[in-house]
Protein backbone atom coordinates (compact mmCIF):
# COMPACT_ATOMS: atom_id res chain seq x y z
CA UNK A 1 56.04 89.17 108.34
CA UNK A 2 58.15 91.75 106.45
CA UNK A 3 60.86 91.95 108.68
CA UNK A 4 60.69 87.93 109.15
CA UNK A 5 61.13 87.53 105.18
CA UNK A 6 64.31 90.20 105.45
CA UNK A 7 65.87 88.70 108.36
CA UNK A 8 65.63 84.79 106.83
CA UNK A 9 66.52 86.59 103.38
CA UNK A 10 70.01 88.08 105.34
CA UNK A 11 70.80 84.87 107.12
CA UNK A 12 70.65 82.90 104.26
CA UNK A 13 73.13 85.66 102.67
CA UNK A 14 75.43 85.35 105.02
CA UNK A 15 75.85 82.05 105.44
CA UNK A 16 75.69 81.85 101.75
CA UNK A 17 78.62 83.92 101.68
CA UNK A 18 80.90 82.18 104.06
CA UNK A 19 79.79 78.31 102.24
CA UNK A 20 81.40 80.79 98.86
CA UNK A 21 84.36 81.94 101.19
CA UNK A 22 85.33 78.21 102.05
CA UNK A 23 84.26 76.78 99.12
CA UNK A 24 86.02 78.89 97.10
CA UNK A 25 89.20 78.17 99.56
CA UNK A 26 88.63 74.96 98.92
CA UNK A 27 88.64 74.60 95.23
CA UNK A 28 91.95 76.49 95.26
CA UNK A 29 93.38 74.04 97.22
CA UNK A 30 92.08 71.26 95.63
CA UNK A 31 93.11 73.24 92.05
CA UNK A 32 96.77 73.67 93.80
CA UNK A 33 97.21 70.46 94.61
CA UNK A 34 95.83 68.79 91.16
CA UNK A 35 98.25 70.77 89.08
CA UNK A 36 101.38 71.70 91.21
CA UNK A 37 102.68 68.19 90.09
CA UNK A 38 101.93 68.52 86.52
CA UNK A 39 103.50 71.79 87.03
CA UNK A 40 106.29 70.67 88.79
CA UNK A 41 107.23 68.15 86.13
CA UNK A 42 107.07 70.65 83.84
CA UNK A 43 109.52 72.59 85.43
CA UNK A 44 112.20 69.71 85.78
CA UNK A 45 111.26 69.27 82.12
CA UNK A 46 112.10 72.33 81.10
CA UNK A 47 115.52 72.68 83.18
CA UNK A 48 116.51 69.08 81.86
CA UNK A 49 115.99 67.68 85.65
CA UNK A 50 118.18 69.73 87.30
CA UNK A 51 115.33 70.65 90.19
């Protein structure tokens, strides 16, 4: 029963770990992609539209 409780504990680590891994992947992209354009106005802002 031990061992059962460690090994269930362990899976659910793991795949807790690689839901972080993509998730965390994820929101990166989706944080890249929400302020790249804000950022890249910003930019052409700045340097008067010359980009």
């Amino acid at each position: 029963m031990k061992n059962m409780r460690i090994s269930y504990f362990h899976t659910l680590l793991n795949s807790s770990t690689i839901y972080l891994k993509n998730g965390f992947f994820l929101f990166c992209m989706w944080v890249g992609g929400y302020i790249f354009p804000f950022f890249y106005s910003f930019l052409s802002y700045v340097s008067d539209g010359y980009i």
